[in-house]
Protein backbone atom coordinates (compact mmCIF):
# COMPACT_ATOMS: atom_id res chain seq x y z
CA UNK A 1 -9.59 25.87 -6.80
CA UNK A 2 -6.38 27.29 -8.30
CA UNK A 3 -3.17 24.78 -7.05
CA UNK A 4 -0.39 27.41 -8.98
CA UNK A 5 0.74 28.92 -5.80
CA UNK A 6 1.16 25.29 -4.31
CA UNK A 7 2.73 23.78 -7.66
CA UNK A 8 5.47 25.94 -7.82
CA UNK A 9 6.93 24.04 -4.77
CA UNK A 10 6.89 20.96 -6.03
CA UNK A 11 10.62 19.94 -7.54
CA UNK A 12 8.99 18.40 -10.47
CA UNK A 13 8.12 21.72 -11.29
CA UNK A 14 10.38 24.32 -10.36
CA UNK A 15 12.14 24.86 -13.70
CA UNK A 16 8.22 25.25 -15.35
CA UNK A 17 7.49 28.76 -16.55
CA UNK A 18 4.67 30.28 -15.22
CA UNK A 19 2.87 30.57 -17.99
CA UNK A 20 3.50 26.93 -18.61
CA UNK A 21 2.70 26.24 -15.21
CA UNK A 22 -1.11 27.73 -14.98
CA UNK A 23 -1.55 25.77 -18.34
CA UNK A 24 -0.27 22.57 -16.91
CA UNK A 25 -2.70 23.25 -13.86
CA UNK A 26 -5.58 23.70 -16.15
CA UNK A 27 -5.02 19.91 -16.99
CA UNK A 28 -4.86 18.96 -13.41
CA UNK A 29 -7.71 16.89 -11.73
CA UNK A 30 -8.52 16.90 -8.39
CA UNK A 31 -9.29 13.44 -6.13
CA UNK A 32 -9.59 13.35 -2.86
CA UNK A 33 -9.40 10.34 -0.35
CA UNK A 34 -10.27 9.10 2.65
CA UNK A 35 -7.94 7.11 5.49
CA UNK A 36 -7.39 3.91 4.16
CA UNK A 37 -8.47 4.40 0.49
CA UNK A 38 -5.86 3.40 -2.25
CA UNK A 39 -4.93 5.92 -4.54
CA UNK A 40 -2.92 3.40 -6.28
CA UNK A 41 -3.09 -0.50 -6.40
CA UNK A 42 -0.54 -2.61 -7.43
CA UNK A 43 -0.73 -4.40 -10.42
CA UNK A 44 -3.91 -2.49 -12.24
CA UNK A 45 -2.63 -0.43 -15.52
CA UNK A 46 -2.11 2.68 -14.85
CA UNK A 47 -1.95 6.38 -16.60
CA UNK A 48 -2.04 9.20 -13.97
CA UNK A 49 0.78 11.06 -11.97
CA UNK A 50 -0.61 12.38 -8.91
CA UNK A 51 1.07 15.40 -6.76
CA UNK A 52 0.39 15.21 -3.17
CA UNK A 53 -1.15 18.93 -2.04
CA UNK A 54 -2.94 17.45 1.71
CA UNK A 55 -1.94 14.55 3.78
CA UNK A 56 0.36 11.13 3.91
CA UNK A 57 0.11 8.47 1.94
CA UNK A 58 1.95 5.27 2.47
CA UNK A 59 3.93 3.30 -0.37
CA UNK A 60 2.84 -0.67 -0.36
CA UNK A 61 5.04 -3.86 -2.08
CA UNK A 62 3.46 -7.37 -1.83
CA UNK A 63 6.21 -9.75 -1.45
CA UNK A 64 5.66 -13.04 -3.55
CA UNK A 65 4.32 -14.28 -0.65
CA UNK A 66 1.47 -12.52 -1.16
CA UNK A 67 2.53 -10.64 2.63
CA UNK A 68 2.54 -6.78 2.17
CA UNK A 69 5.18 -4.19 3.51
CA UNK A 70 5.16 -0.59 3.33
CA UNK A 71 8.45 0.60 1.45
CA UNK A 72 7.80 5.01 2.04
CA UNK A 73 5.48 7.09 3.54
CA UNK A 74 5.14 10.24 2.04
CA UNK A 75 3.94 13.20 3.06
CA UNK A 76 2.74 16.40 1.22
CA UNK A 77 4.86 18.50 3.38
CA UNK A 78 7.87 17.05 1.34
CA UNK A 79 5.94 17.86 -2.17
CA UNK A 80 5.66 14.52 -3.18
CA UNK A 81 4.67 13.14 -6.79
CA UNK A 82 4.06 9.80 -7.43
CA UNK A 83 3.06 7.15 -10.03
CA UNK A 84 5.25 8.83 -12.43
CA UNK A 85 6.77 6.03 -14.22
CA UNK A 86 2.63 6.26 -15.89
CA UNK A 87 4.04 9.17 -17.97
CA UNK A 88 6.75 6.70 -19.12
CA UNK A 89 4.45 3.80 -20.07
CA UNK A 90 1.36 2.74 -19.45
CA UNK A 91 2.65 -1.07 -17.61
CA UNK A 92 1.46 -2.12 -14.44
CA UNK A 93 1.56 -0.55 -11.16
CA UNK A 94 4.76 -1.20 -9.41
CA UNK A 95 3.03 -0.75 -5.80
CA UNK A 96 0.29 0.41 -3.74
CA UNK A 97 -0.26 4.00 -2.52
CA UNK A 98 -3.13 3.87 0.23
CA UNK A 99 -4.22 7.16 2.37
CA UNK A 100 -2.66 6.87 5.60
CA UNK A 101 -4.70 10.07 6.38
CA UNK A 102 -7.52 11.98 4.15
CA UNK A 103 -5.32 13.22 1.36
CA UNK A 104 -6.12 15.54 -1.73
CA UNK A 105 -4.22 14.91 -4.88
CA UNK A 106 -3.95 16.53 -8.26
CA UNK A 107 -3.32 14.37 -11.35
CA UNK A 108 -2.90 14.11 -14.71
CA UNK A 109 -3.73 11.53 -16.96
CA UNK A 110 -1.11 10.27 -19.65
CA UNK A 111 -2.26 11.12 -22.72
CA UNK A 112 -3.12 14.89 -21.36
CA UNK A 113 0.81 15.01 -20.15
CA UNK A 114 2.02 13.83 -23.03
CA UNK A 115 0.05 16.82 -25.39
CA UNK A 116 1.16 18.83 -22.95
CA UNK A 117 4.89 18.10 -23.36
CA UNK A 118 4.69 18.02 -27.44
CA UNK A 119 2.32 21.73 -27.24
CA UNK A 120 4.80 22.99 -24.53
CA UNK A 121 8.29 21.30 -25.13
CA UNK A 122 10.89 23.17 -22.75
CA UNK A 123 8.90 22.72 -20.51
CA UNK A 124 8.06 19.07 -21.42
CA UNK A 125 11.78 18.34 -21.72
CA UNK A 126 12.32 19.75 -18.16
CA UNK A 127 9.33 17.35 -16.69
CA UNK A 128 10.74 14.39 -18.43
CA UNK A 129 14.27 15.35 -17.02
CA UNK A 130 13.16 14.71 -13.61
CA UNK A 131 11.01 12.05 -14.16
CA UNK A 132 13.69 10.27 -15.70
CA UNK A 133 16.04 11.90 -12.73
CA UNK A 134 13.72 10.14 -9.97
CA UNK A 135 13.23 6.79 -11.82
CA UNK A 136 17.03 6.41 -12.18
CA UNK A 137 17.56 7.02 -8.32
CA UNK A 138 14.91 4.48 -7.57
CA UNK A 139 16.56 1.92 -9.63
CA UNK A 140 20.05 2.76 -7.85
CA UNK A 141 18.34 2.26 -4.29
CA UNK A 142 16.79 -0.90 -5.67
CA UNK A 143 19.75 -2.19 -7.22
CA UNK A 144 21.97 -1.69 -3.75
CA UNK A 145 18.96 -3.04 -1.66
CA UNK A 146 19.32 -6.14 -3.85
CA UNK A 147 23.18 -6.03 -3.57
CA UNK A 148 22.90 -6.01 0.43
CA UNK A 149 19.67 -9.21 -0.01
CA UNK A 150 22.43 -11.24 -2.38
CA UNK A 151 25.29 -10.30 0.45
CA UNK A 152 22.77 -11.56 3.13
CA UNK A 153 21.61 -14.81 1.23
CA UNK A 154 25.63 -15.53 0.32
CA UNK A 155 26.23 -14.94 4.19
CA UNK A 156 23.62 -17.04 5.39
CA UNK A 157 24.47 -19.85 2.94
CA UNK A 158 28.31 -19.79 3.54
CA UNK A 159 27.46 -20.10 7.41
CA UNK A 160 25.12 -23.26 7.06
């Protein structure tokens, strides 16, 4: 099945030319899950991106505790990408993503993306761009989610 039409939604992709675009979805797998399936686990080594086309999805941390928590649910209606930080490195997975409904994904393994950024590289530029854009908002929500934790902990402390 041809995903174009549906890809050009996607903010990751927007500033792709269409050319660049139906070449990008030539490299583009398709796995589908069912209600409860993980797409992603925490901790294995991963190497795929995956764009959301069907369904919701729900983010999951395990807390050191072992206890797990979901941080985002995500839902292809929003044109959603995730396990991006893959195309970065090739570390662990930071969290979870289980199928909080049946879903259908595209993805794209690492070493496909990145001979698709050196063949194509405007358009590899431009993915990287965003990636980088979305890590670097993550880490600023992290970063003020521990700042209000520390606050909490220094509150807590002060009034014992």
């Amino acid at each position: 099945m041809d995903y174009v039409k549906e890809l050009r939604a996607f903010p990751l992709l927007a500033k792709i030319s269409d050319d660049d675009l139906k070449i990008l979805s030539g490299l583009l797998k398709v796995r589908k899950t069912q209600v409860g399936e993980d797409v992603i686990t925490e901790g294995d080594t991963g190497s795929e991106l995956y764009i959301l086309i069907e369904g919701t999805v729900d983010v999951i941390k395990t807390t050191v505790f072992g206890d797990k928590f979901v941080v985002a649910t995500l839902d292809a209606k929003a044109h959603c990408v995730f396990g991006e930080m893959a195309m970065v490195d090739n570390d662990k997975r930071s969290a979870t993503v289980r199928s909080k409904t049946a879903c259908t994904t595209l993805y794209i393994e690492h070493k496909d993306f990145e001979k698709f950024c050196d063949d194509h590289p405007k358009s590899g530029v431009e993915l990287l761009r965003l990636i980088s854009t979305n890590l670097v908002r993550n880490i600023r929500t992290e970063n003020n989610n521990l700042r209000m934790v520390y606050q909490a902990l220094i509150e807590e402390i002060e009034t014992t």
